[in-house]
C-alpha atoms as a PDB file:
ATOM      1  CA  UNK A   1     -40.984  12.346 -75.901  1.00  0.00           C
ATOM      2  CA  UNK A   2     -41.418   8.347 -76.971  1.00  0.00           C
ATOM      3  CA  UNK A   3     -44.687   6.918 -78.147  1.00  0.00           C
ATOM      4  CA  UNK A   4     -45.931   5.768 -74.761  1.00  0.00           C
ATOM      5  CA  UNK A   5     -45.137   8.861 -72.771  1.00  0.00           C
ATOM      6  CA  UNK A   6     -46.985  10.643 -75.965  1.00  0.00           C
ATOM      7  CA  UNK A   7     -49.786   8.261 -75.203  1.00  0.00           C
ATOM      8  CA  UNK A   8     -49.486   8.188 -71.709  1.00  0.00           C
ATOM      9  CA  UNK A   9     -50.230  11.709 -71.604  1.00  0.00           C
ATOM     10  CA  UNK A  10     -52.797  12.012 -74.249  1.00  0.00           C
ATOM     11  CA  UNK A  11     -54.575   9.366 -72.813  1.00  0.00           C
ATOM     12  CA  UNK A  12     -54.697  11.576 -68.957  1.00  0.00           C
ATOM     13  CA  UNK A  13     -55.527  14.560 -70.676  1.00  0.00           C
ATOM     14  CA  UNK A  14     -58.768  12.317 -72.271  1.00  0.00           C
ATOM     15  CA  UNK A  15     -59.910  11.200 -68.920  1.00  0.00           C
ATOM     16  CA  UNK A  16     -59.380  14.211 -67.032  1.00  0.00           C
ATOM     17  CA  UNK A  17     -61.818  15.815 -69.942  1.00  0.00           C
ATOM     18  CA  UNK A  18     -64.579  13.530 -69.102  1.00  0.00           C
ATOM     19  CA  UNK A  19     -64.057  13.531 -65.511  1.00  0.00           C
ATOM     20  CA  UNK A  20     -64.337  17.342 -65.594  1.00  0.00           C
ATOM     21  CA  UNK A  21     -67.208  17.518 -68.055  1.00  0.00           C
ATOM     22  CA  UNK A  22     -68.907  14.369 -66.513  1.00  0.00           C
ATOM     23  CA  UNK A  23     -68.601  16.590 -62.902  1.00  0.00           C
ATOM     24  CA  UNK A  24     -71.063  19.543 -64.851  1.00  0.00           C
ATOM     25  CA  UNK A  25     -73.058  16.812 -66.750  1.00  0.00           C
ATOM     26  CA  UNK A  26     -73.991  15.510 -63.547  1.00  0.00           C
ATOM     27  CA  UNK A  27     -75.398  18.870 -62.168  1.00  0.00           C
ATOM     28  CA  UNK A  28     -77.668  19.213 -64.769  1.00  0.00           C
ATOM     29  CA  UNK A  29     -78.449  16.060 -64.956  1.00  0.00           C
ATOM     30  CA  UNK A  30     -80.126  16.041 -61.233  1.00  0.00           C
ATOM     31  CA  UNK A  31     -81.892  19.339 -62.743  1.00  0.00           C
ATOM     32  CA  UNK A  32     -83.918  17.396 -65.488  1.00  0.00           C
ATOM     33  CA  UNK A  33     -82.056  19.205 -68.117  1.00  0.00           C
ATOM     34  CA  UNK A  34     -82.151  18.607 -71.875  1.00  0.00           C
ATOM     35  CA  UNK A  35     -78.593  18.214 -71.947  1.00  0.00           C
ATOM     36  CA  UNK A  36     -76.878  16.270 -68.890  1.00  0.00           C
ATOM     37  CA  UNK A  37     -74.181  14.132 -68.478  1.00  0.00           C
ATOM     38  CA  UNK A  38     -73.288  12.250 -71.451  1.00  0.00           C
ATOM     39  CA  UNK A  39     -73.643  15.617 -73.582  1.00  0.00           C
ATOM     40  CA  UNK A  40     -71.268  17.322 -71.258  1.00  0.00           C
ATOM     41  CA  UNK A  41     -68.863  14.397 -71.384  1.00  0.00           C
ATOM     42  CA  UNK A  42     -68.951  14.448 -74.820  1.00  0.00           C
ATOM     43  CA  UNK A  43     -68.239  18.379 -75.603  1.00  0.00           C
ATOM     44  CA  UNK A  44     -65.208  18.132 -72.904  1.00  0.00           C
ATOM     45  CA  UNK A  45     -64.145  14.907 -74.630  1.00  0.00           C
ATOM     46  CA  UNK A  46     -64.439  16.348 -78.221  1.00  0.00           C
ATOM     47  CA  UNK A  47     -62.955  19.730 -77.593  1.00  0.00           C
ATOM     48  CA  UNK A  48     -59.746  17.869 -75.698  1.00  0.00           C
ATOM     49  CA  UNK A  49     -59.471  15.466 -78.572  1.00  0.00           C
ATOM     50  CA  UNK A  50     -59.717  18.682 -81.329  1.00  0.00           C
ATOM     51  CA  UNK A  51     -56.550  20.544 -79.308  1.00  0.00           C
ATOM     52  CA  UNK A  52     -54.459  17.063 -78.654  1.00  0.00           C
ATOM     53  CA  UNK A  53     -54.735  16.199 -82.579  1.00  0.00           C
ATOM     54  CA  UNK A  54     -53.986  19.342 -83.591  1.00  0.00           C
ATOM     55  CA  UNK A  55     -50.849  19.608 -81.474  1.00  0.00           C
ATOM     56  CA  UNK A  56     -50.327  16.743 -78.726  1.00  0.00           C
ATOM     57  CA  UNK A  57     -48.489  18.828 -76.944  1.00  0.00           C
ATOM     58  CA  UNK A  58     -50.638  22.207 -76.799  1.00  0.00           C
ATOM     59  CA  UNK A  59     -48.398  24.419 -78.330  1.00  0.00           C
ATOM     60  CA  UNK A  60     -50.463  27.929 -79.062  1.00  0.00           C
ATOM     61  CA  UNK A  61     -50.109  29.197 -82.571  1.00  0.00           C
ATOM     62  CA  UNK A  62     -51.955  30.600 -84.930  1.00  0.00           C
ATOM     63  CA  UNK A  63     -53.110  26.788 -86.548  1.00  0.00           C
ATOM     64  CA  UNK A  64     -54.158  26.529 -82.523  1.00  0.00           C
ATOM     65  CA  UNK A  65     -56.013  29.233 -82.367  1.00  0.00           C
ATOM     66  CA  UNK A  66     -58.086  28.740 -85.805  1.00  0.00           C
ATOM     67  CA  UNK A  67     -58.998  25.361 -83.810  1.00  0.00           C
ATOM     68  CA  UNK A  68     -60.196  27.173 -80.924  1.00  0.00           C
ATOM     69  CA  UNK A  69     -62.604  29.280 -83.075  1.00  0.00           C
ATOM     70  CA  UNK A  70     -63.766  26.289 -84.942  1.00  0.00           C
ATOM     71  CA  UNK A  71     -64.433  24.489 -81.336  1.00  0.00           C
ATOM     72  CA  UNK A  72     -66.284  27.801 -79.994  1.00  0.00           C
ATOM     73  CA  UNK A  73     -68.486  28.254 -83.183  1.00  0.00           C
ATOM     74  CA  UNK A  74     -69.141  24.625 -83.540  1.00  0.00           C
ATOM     75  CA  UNK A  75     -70.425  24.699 -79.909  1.00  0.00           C
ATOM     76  CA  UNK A  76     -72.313  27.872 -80.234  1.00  0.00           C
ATOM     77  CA  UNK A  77     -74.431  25.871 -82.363  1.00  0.00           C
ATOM     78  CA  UNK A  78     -74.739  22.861 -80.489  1.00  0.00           C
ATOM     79  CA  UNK A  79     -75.644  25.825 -77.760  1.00  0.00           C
ATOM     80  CA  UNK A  80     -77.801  27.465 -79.840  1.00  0.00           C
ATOM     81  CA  UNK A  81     -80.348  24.015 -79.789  1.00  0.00           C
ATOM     82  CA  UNK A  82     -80.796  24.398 -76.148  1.00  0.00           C
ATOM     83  CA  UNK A  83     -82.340  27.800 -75.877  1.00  0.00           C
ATOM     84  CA  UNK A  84     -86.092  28.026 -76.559  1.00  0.00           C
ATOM     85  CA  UNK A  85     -88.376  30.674 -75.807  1.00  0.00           C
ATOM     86  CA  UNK A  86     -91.045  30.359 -73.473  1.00  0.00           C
ATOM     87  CA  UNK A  87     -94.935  30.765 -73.571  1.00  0.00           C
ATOM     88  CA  UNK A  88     -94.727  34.030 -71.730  1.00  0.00           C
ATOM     89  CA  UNK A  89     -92.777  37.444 -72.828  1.00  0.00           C
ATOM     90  CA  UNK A  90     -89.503  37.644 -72.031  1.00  0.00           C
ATOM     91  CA  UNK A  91     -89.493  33.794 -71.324  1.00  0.00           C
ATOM     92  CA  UNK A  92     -86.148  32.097 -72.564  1.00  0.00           C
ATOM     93  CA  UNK A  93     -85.638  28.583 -71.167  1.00  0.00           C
ATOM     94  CA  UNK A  94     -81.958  26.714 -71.785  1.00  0.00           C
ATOM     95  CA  UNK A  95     -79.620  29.921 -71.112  1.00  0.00           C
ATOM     96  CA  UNK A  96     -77.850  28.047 -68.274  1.00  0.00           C
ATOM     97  CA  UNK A  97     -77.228  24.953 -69.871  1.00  0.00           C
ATOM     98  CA  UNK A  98     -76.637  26.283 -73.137  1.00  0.00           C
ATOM     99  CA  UNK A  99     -73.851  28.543 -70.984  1.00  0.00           C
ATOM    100  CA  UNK A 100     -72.516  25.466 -69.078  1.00  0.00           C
ATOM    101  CA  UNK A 101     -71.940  23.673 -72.771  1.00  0.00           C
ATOM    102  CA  UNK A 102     -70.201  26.431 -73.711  1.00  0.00           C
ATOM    103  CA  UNK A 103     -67.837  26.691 -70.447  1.00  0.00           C
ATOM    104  CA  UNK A 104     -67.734  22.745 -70.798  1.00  0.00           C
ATOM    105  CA  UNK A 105     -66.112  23.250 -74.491  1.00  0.00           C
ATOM    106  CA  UNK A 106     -64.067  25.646 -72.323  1.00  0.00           C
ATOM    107  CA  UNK A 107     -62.671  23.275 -69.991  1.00  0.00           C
ATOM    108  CA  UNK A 108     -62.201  20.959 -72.376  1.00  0.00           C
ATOM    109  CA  UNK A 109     -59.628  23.611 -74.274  1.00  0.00           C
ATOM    110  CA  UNK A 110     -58.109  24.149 -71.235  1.00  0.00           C
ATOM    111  CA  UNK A 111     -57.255  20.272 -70.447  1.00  0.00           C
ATOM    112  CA  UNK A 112     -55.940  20.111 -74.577  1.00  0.00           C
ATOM    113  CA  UNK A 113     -53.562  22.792 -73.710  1.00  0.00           C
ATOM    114  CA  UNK A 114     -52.155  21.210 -70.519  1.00  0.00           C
ATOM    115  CA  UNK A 115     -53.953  24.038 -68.001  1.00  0.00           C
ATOM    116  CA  UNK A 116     -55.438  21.063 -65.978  1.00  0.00           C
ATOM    117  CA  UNK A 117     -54.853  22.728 -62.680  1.00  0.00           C
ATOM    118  CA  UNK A 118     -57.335  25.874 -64.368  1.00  0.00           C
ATOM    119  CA  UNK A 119     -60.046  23.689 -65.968  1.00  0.00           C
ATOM    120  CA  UNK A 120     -60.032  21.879 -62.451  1.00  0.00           C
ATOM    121  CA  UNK A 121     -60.555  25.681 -60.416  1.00  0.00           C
ATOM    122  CA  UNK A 122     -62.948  26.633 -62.859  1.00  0.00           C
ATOM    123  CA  UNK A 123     -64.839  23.899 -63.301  1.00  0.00           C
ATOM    124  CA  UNK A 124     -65.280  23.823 -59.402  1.00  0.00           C
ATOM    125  CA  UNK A 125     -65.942  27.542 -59.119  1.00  0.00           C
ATOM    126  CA  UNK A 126     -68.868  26.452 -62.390  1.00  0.00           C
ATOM    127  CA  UNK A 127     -70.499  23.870 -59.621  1.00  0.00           C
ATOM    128  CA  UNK A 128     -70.601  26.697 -56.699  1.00  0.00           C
ATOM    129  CA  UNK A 129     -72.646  28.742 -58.954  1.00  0.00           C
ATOM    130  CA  UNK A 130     -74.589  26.353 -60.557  1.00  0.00           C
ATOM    131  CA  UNK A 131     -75.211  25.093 -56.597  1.00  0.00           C
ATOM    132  CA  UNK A 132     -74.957  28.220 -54.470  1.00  0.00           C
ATOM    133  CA  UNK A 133     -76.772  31.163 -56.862  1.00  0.00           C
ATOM    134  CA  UNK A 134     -80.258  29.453 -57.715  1.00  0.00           C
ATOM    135  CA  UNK A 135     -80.359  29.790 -53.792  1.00  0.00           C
ATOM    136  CA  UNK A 136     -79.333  33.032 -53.045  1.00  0.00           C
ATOM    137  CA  UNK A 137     -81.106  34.879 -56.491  1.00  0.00           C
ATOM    138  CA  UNK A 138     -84.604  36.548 -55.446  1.00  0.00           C
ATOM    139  CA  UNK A 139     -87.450  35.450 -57.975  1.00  0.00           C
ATOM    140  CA  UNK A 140     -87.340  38.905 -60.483  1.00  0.00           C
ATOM    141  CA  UNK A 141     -91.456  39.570 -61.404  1.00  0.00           C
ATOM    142  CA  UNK A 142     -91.087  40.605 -65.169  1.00  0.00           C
ATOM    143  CA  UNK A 143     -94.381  40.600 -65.702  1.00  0.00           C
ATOM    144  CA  UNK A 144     -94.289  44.886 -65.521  1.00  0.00           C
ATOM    145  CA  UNK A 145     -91.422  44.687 -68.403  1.00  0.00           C
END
């Protein structure tokens, strides 16, 4: 591969990352969330960018996989800033977005190694539920727990 397919294809692989994580951004975004759009853009950005420089063309090996675990920790404590705990018992607020950094990281893997078609699917099948459950999930009383 020459230096402008190379680029060519790095380049696609960098906008399809913040296309995707710009899609989930958005969602929260309408939701008020702490972290919206240009935090989702960035983690799908940043993770892409991680697996491309590591091996532009996504090869998994074991040098890949020690960059996947440094992208998941790294992430779980970006995460781990979302989540605070409520004024009630049993109140946690951030789980959701915390989880939809997490899966954005995800997608963002996904589009490194060249699984575009998957981070696509998933990332659509992240919007139904982030859509389609609030609506359909009964309020739970926890008060009694």
């Amino acid at each position: 591969m020459n230096d402008i397919e190379l680029a060519t294809r790095v380049t696609l692989k960098l906008l399809v990352a913040v296309f995707l994580g710009g899609l989930l951004g958005f969602e929260r975004e309408q939701r008020g969330k702490s972290a919206g759009l240009r935090t989702h853009m960035l983690v799908c950005l940043g993770a892409t960018l991680f697996i491309v420089a590591a091996d532009p063309d996504g090869a998994m090996n074991d040098a890949m996989s020690r960059v996947i675990q440094g992208i998941v920790a790294g992430v779980g404590f970006l995460c781990a800033g979302t989540i605070l705990k409520g004024d009630k018992p049993g109140d946690v607020k951030g789980l959701t977005t915390a989880a939809g950094i997490w899966f954005t990281a995800a997608i963002g893997v996904s589009v490194g190694l060249g699984y575009e078609a998957m981070a696509v699917i998933s990332t659509v099948l992240a919007l139904l539920i982030l859509h389609a459950l609030p609506a359909l999930e009964k309020p739970v009383d926890r008060s009694d727990q």
